[in-house]
Protein backbone atom coordinates (compact mmCIF):
# COMPACT_ATOMS: atom_id res chain seq x y z
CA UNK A 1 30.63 9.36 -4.91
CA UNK A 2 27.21 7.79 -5.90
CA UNK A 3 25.87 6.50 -9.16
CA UNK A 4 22.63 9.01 -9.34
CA UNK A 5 19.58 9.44 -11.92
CA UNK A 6 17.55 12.38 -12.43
CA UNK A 7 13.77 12.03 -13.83
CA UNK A 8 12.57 15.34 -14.69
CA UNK A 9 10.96 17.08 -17.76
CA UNK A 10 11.94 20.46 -17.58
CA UNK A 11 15.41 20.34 -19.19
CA UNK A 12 16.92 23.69 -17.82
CA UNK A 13 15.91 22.07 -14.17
CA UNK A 14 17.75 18.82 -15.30
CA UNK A 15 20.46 20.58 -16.61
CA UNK A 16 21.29 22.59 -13.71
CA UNK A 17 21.12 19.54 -11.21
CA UNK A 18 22.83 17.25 -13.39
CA UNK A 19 25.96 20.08 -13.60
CA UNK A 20 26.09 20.84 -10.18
CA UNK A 21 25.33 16.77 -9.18
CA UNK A 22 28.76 16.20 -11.99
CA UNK A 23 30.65 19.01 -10.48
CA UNK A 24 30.30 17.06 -6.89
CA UNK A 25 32.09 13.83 -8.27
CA UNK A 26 28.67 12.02 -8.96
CA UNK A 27 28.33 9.99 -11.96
CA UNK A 28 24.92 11.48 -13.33
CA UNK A 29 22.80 9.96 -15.58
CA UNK A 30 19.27 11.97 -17.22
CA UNK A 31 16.31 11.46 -18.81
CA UNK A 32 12.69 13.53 -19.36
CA UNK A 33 10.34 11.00 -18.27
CA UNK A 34 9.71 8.20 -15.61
CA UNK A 35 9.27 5.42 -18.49
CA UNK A 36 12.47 6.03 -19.52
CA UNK A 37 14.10 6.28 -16.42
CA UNK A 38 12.89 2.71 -15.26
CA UNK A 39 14.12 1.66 -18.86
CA UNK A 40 17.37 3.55 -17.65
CA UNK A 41 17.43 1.97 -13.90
CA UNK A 42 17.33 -1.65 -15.49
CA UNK A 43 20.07 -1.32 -17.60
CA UNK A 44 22.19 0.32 -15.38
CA UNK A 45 21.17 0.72 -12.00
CA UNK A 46 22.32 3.51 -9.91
CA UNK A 47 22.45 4.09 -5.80
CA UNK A 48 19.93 7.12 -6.28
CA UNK A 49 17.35 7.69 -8.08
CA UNK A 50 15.55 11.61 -8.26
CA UNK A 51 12.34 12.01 -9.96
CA UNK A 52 9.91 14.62 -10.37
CA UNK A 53 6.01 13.99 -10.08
CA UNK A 54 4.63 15.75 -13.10
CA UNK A 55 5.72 14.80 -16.42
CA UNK A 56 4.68 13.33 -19.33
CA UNK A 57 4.38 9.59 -20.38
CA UNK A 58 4.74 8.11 -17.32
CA UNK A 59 4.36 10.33 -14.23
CA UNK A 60 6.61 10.34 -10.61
CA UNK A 61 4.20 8.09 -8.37
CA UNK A 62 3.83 5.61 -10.69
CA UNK A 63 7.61 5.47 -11.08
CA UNK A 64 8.27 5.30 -7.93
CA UNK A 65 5.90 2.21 -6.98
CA UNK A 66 7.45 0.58 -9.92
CA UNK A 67 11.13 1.02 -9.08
CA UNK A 68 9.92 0.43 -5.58
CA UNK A 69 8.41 -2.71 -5.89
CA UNK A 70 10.86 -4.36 -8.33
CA UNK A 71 13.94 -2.88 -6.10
CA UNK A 72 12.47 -1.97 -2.86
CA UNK A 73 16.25 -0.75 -1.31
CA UNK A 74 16.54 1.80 -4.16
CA UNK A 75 16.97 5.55 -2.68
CA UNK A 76 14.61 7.86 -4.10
CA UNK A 77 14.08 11.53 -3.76
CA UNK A 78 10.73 12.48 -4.97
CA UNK A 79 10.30 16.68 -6.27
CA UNK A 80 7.60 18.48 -7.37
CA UNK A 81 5.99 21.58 -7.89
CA UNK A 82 3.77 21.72 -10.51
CA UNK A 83 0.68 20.03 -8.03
CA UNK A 84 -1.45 21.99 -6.53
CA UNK A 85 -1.63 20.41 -3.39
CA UNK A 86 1.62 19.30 -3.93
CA UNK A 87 2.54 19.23 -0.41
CA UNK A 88 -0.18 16.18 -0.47
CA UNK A 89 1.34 13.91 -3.28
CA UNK A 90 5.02 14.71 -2.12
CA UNK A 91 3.96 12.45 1.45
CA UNK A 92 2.31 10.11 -0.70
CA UNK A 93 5.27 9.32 -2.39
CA UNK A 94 7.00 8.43 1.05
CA UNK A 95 4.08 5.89 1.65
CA UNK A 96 4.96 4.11 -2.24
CA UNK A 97 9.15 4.52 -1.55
CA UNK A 98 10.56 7.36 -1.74
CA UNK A 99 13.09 8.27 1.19
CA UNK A 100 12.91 12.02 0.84
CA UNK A 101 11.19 14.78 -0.66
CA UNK A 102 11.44 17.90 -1.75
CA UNK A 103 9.11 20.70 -2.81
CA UNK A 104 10.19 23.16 -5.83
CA UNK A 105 11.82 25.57 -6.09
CA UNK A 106 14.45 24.42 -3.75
CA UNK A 107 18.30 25.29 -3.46
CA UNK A 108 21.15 23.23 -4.97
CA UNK A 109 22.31 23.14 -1.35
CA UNK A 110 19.20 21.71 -0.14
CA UNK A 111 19.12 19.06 -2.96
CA UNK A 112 23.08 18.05 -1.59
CA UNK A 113 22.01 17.59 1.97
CA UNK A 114 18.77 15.56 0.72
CA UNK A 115 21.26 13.49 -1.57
CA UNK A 116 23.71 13.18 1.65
CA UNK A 117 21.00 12.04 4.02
CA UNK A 118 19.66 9.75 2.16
CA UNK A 119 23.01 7.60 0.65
CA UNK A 120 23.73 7.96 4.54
CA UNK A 121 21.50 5.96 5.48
CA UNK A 122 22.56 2.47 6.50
CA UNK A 123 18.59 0.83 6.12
CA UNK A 124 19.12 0.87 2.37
CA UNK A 125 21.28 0.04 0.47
CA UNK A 126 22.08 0.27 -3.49
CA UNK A 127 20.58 -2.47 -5.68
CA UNK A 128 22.62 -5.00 -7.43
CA UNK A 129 23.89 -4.44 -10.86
CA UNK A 130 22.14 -6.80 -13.14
């Protein structure tokens, strides 16, 4: 199963996604903003990387061109809802790196066959641990 990293501030939202990611055989990893989760990524990298696009400190787009451009085979899975417009930013953040996206609210099922579309693909591939 895949190494994965979830980047979102709502906590009940991370909570439920991190469960159901554990209960799949992932090895899950969490944090509330996208500063932390590049701080996260370099330490430890992972073979997925989920953010959302609205939170505080640092928000999704800017996480994603960073993780992008320092590890531009990282998967990422970009979610949001809390844009209006959203729709808008979510195909922006194909255009900076990220492989899929997904608009909120969405299913736990349609998170897994984001997650299994995305690892599947043979273009990328995970980044080197450090």
């Amino acid at each position: 199963m895949a190494r994965i990293l979830i980047i979102d501030d709502d906590d009940t939202l991370r909570g439920i996604i991190v469960k159901s990611l554990t209960h799949a055989g992932h090895q899950v990893r969490q944090t509330n903003n996208g500063r932390k989760g590049v701080e996260l990524f370099r330490s430890e990298p992972v073979d997925l990387v989920i953010t959302d696009l609205v939170m505080p400190e640092q928000e999704g787009m800017e996480t994603i061109k960073i993780l992008h451009r320092e590890y531009p085979a990282l998967r990422i899975i970009a979610m949001s809802g809390g844009l209006d417009g959203s729709p808008l930013y979510l195909d922006l953040t194909r255009r900076l790196g990220a492989a899929c996206t997904l608009t909120k609210p969405f299913t736990l099922q349609q998170l897994r066959e984001a997650i299994d579309i995305v690892l599947a693909d043979p273009a990328s591939s995970p980044p080197a641990a450090p």
